[in-house]
Structure formats: C-alpha cells, structure tokens
C-alpha atoms as a PDB file:
ATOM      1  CA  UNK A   1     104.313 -26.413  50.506  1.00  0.00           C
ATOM      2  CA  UNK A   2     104.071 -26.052  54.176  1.00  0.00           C
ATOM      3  CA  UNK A   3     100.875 -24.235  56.013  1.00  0.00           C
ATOM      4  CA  UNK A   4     103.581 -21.852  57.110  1.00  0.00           C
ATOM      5  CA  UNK A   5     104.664 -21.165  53.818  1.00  0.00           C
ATOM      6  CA  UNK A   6     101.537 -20.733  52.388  1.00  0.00           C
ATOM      7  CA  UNK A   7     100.519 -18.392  55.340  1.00  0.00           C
ATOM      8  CA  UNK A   8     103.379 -16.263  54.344  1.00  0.00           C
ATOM      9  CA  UNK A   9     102.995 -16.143  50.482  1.00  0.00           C
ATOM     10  CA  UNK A  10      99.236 -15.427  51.394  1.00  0.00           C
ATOM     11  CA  UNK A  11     100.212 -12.544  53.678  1.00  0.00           C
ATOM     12  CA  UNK A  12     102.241 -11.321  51.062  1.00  0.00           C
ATOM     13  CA  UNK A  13     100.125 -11.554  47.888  1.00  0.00           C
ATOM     14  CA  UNK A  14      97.611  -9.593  50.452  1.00  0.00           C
ATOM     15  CA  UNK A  15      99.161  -6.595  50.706  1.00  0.00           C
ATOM     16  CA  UNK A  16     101.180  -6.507  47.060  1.00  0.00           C
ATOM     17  CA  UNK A  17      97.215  -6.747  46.193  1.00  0.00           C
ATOM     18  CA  UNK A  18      95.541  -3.927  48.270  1.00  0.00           C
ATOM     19  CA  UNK A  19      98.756  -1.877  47.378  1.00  0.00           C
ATOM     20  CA  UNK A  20      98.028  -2.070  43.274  1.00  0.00           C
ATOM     21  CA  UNK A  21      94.557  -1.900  43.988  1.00  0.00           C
ATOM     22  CA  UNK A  22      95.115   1.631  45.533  1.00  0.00           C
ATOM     23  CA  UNK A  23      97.239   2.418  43.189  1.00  0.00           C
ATOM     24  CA  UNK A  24      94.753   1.786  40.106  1.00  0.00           C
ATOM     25  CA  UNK A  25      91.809   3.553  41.790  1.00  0.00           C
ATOM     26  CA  UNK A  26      93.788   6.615  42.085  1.00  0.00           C
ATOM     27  CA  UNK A  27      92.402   6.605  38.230  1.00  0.00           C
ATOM     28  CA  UNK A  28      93.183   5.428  34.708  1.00  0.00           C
ATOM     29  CA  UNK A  29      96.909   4.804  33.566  1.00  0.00           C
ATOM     30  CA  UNK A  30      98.927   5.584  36.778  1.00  0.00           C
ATOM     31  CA  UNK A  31     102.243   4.230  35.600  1.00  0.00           C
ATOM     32  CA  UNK A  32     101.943   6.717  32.476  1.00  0.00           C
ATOM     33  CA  UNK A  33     102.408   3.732  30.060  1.00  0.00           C
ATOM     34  CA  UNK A  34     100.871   5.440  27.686  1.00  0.00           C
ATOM     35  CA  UNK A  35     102.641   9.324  27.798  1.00  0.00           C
ATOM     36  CA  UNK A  36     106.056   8.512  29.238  1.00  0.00           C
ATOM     37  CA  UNK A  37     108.837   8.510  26.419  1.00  0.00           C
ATOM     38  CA  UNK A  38     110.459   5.501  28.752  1.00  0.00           C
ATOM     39  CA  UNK A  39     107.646   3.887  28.763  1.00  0.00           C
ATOM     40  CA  UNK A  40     106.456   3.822  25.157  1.00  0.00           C
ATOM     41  CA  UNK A  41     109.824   2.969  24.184  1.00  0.00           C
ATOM     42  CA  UNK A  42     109.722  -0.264  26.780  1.00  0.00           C
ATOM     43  CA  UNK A  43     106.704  -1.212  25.423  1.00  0.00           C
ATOM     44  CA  UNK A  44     108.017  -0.859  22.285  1.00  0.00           C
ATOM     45  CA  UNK A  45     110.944  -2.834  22.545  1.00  0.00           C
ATOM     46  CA  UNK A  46     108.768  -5.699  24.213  1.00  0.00           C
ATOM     47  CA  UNK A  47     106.945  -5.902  20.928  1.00  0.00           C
ATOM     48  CA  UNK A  48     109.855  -6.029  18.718  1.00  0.00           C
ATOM     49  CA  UNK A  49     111.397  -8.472  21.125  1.00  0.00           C
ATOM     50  CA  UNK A  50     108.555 -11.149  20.207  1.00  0.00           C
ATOM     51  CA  UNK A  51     107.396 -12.796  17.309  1.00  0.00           C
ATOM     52  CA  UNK A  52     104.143 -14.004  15.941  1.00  0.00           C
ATOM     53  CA  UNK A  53     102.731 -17.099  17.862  1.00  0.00           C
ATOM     54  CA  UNK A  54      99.902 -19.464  18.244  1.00  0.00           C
ATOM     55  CA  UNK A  55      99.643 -18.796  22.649  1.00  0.00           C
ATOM     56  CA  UNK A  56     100.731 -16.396  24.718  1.00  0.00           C
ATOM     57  CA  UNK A  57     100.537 -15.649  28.738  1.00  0.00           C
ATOM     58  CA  UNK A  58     101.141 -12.365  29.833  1.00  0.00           C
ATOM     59  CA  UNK A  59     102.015 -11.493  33.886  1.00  0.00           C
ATOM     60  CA  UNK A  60     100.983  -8.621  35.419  1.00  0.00           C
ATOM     61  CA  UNK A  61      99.104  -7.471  32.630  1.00  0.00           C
ATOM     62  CA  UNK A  62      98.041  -3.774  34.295  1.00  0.00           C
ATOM     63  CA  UNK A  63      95.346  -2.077  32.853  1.00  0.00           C
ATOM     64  CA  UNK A  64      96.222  -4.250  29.287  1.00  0.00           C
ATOM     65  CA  UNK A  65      97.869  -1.757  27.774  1.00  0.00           C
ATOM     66  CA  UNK A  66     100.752  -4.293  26.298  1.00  0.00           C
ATOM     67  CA  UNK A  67      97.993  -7.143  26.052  1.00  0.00           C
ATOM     68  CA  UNK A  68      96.288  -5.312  23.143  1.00  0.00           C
ATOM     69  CA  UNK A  69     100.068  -5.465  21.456  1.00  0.00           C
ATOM     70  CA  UNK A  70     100.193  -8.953  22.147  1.00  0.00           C
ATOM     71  CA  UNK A  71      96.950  -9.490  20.622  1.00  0.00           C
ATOM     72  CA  UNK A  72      98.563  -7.967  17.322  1.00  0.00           C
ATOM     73  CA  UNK A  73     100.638 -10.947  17.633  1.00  0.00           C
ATOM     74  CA  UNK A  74      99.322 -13.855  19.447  1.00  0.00           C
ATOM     75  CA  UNK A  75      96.287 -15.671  18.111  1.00  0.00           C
ATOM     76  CA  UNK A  76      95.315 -16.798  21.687  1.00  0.00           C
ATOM     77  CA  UNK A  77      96.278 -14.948  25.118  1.00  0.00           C
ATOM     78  CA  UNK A  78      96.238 -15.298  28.529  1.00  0.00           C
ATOM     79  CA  UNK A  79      96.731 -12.832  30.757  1.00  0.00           C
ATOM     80  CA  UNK A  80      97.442 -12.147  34.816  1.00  0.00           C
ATOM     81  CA  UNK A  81      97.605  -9.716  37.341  1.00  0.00           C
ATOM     82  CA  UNK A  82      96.501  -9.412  40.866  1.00  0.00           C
ATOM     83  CA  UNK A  83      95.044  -6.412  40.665  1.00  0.00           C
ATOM     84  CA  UNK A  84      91.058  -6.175  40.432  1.00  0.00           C
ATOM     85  CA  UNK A  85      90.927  -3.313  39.282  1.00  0.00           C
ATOM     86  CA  UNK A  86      93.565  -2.734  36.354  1.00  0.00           C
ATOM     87  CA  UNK A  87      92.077  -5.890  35.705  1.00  0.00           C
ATOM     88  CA  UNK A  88      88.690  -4.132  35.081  1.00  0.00           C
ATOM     89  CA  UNK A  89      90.127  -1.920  32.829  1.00  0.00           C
ATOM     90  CA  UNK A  90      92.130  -4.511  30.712  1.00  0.00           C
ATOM     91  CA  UNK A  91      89.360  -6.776  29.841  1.00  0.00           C
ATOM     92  CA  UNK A  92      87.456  -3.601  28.164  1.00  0.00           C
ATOM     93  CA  UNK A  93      90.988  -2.820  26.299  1.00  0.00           C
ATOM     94  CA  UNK A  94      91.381  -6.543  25.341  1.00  0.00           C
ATOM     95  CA  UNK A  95      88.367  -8.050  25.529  1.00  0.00           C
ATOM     96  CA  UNK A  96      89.557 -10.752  23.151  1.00  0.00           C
ATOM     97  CA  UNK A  97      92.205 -12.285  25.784  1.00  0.00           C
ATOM     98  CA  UNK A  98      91.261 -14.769  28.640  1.00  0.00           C
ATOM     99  CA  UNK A  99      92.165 -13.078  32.125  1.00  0.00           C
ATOM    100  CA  UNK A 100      92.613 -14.162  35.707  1.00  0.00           C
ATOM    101  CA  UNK A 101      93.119 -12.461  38.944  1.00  0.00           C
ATOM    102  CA  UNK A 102      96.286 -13.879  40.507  1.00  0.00           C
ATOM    103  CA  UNK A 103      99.214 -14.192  42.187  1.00  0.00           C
ATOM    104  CA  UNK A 104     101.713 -15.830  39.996  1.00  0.00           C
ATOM    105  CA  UNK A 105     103.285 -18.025  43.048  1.00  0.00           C
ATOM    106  CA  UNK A 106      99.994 -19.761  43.270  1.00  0.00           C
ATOM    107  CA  UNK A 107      98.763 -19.395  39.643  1.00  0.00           C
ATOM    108  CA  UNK A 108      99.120 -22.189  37.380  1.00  0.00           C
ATOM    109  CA  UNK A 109      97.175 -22.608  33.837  1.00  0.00           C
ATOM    110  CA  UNK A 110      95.278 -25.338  33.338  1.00  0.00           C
ATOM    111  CA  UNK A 111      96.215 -29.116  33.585  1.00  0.00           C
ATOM    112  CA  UNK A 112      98.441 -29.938  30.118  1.00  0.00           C
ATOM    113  CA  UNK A 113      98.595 -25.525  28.602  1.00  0.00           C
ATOM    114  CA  UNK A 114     101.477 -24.333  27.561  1.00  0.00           C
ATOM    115  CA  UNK A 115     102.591 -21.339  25.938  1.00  0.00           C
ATOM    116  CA  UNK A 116     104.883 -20.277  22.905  1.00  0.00           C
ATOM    117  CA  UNK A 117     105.607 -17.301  24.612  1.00  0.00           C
ATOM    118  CA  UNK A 118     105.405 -15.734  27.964  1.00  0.00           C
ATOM    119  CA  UNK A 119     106.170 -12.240  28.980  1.00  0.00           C
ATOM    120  CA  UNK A 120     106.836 -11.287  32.787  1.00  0.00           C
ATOM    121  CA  UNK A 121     107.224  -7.086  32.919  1.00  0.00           C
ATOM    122  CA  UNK A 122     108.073  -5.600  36.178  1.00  0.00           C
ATOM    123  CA  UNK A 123     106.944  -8.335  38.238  1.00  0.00           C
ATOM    124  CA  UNK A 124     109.564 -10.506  39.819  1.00  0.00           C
ATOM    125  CA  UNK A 125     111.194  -7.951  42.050  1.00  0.00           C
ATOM    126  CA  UNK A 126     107.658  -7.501  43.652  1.00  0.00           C
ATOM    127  CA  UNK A 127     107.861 -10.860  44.949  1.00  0.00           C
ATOM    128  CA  UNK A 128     111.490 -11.390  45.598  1.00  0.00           C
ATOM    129  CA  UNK A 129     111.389 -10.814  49.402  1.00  0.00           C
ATOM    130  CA  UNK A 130     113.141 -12.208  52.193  1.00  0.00           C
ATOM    131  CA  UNK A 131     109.849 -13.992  54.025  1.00  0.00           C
ATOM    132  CA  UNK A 132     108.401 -15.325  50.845  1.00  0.00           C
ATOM    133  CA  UNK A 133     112.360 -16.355  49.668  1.00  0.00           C
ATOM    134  CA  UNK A 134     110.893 -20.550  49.194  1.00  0.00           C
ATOM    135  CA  UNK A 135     107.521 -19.678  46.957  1.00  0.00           C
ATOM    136  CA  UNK A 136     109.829 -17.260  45.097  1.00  0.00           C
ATOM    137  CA  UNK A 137     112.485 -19.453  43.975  1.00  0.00           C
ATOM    138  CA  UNK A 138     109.737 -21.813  43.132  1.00  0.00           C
ATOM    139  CA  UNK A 139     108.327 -19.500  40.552  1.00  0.00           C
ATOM    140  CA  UNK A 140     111.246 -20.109  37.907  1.00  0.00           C
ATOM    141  CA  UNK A 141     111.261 -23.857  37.207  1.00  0.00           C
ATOM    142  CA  UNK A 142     107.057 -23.091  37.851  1.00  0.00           C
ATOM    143  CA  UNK A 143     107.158 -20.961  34.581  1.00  0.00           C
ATOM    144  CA  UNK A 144     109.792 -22.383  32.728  1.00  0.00           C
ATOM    145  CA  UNK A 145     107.932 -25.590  32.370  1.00  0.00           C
ATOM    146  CA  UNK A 146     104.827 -23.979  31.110  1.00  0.00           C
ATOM    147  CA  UNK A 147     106.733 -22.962  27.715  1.00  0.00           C
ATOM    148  CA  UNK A 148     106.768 -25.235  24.353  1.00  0.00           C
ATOM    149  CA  UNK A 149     110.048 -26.419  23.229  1.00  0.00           C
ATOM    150  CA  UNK A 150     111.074 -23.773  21.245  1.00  0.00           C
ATOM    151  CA  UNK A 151     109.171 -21.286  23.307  1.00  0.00           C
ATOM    152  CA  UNK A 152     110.157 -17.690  24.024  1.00  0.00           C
ATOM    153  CA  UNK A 153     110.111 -16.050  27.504  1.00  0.00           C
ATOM    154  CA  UNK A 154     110.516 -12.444  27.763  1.00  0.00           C
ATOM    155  CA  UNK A 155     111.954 -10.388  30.793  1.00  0.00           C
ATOM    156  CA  UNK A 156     111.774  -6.697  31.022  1.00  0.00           C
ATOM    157  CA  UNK A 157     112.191  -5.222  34.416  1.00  0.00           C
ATOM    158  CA  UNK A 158     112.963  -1.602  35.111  1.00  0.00           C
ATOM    159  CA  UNK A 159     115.994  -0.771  37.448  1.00  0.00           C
ATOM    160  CA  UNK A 160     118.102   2.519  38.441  1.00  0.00           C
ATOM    161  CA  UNK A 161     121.788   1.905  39.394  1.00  0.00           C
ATOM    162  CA  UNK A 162     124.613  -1.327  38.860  1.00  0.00           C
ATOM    163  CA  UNK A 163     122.874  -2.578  42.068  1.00  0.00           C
ATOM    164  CA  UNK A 164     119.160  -3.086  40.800  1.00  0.00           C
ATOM    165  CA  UNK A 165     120.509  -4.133  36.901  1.00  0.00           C
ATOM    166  CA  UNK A 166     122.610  -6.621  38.909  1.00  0.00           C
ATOM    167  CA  UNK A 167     119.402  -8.066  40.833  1.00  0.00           C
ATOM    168  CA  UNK A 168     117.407  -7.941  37.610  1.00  0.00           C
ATOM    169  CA  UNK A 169     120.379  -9.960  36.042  1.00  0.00           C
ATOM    170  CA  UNK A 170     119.803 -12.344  38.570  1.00  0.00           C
ATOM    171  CA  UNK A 171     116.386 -13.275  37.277  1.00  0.00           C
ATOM    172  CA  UNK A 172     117.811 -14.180  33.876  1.00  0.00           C
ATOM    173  CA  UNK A 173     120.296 -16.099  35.149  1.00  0.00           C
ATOM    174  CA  UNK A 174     117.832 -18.408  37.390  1.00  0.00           C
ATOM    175  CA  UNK A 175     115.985 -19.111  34.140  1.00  0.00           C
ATOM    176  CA  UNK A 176     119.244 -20.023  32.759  1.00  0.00           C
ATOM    177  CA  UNK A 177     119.538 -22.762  35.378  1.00  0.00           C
ATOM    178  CA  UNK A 178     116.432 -24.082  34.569  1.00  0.00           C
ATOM    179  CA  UNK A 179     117.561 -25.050  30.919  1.00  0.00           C
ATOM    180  CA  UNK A 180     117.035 -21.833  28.851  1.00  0.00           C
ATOM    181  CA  UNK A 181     118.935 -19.888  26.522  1.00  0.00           C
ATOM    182  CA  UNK A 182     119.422 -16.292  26.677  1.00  0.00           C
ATOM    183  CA  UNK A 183     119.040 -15.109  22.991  1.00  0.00           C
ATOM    184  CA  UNK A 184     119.221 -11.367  23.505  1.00  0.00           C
ATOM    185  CA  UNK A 185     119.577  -8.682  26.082  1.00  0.00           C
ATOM    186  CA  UNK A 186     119.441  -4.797  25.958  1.00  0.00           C
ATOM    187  CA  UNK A 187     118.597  -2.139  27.754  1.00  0.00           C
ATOM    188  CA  UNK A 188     115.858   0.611  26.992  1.00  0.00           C
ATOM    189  CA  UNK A 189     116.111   4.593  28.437  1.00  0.00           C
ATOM    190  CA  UNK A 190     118.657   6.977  28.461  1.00  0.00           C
ATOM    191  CA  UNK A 191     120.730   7.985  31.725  1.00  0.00           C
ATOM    192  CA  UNK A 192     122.021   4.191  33.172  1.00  0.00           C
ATOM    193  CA  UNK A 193     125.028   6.119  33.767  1.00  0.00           C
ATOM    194  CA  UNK A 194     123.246   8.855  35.764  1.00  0.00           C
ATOM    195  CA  UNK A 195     120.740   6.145  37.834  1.00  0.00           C
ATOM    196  CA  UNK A 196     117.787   6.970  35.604  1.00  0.00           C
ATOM    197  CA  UNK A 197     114.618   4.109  35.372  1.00  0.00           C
ATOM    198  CA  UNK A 198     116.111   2.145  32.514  1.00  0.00           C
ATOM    199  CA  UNK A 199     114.711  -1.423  31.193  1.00  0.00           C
ATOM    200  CA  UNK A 200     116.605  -4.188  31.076  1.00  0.00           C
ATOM    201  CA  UNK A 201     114.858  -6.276  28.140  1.00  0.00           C
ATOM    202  CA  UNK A 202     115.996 -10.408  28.249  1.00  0.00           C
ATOM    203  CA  UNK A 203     114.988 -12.735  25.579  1.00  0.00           C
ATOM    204  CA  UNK A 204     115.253 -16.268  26.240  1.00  0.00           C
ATOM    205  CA  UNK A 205     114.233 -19.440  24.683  1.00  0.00           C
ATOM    206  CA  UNK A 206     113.403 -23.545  25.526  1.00  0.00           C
END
C-alpha cells in the first residue's frame, strides 16, 4: 500500500471513529438494538443464520449486544469495532470474548487464525467511499481468506429502497468472486416496498 493510500484510509478510519465515538457517548444502546422490533428481529435472524462452531470473529461488534449471542454459539470469539467506547461497554456484556479496537482495512488476526465463521453487520457501506475505493476493495479477498474451508461468513446490512439493496447486493457478490458460495439470502422488516430500514441477511460459505 502506498503512503498516499494509507494517508487516506487513515483520514478516513479518523473520522468514521470520532463519529461512533460521539455517537456511543450520547449513552447506552443508541441504535435501539435492544427495543426496536427491526432490530430484535435482525438480530434474531443473524442467530438462526449461524450454527454452532469452534471460532468466531465478529466486525463491528457495538456495544456486544450480538457478541453475547455468538457466545451461545461459538466456543471462542473475537470481536472488532473501532469504537472505544461501545467497545467499553461490550467487554462488560461479553467479557468472555477477545476484543480489539480497529479498523477492519488495517486489522488482521494473528499470523496463521482463522475462523469457522465470521459475521460483518452494518459495516461495509461505512467504508465503501470513493477516496478510500483501493483499501476497500482490498477488504474482501482480506476476509475471505481468514475463513476455514467449510467456513461460514455472514452479511447483514440494513438498506431502504432498490438502490441501497442493490449496493448491499454488491457486497455479496464481491465475496462471490473471491470463491464463495452464497447458501442463503433473505430479507428481515416489513415495508421494502414502502422504503422502510429492512435487512438484507447473506449466508455464504468456503
């Protein structure tokens, strides 16, 4: 990677990190994972989605509130997020998983880890932007190596409108160039039709 291009992903892992820190010191659970009907059932379905396994990394973990359902099915778990401070709050939810502050473009797991599973929720349309367009690309063969043959990666990104489903789609298909197989795909919340938040939920596999 070029100085410039490290500047840039810098610049931009900055701000994406003082803007989630702001928004987790406003106070506990901004996102209303826990009290939104959408977002119970996304959760929800992101359980269901997965089966019991040996290692798991989670990105962009929040405040941990899906890492303790991973821990329900994962023996071991890593988890990420850039944010300090949901990251505060996650390791007194979870304290049983292994967390790191981090951007996910620069983030790798130690020398020779892999994972049976790896969940990425609402994170990749955070970093798909124009000036960082190299270090994002770079992210999907970047994560798709760091699964076990066999291993189960699982997408769930909200969107409103055929325009943001479309760009969510796009992620899945990217990880479809790199090799994987998309098992299953459906979409949680009511009102696609209408432009409401929906989820779209992707399941592939190595």
């Amino acid at each position: 990677m070029s100085v410039l291009k490290g500047l840039r992903i810098w610049w931009h892992g900055f701000k994406t990190r003082r803007k989630m820190d702001r928004v987790f010191s406003r106070g506990e659970d901004p996102y209303h994972y826990a009290d939104s009907p959408y977002e119970r059932a996304r959760l929800d379905g992101m359980q269901a989605a997965l089966g019991p396994c040996e290692t798991a990394l989670e990105v962009g973990c929040a405040e941990g509130l899906f890492t303790e359902r991973l821990a329900k099915l994962a023996k071991r778990i890593t988890a990420v997020d850039i944010s300090s401070v949901a990251l505060e709050r996650a390791r007194k939810r979870c304290p049983e998983a292994s967390f790191a502050e981090a951007d996910l473009r620069v983030w790798s797991p130690p020398e020779g880890t892999s994972y049976d599973a790896i969940v990425l929720g609402d994170v990749l349309y955070y970093l798909d932007k124009p000036m960082v367009r190299d270090g994002f690309e770079a992210t999907f063969p970047r994560v798709a190596g760091w699964l076990k043959p066999g291993g189960s990666l699982l997408l769930a990104h909200g969107f409103a409108g055929p325009k943001e489903r479309a760009h969510r789609e796009g992620f899945t298909k990217r990880f479809q160039d790199q090799g994987l197989t998309l098992i299953s795909e459906r979409v949680i919340g009511e009102g696609e039709a209408d432009g409401k938040v929906c989820c779209l939920l992707s399941l592939l596999r190595r």
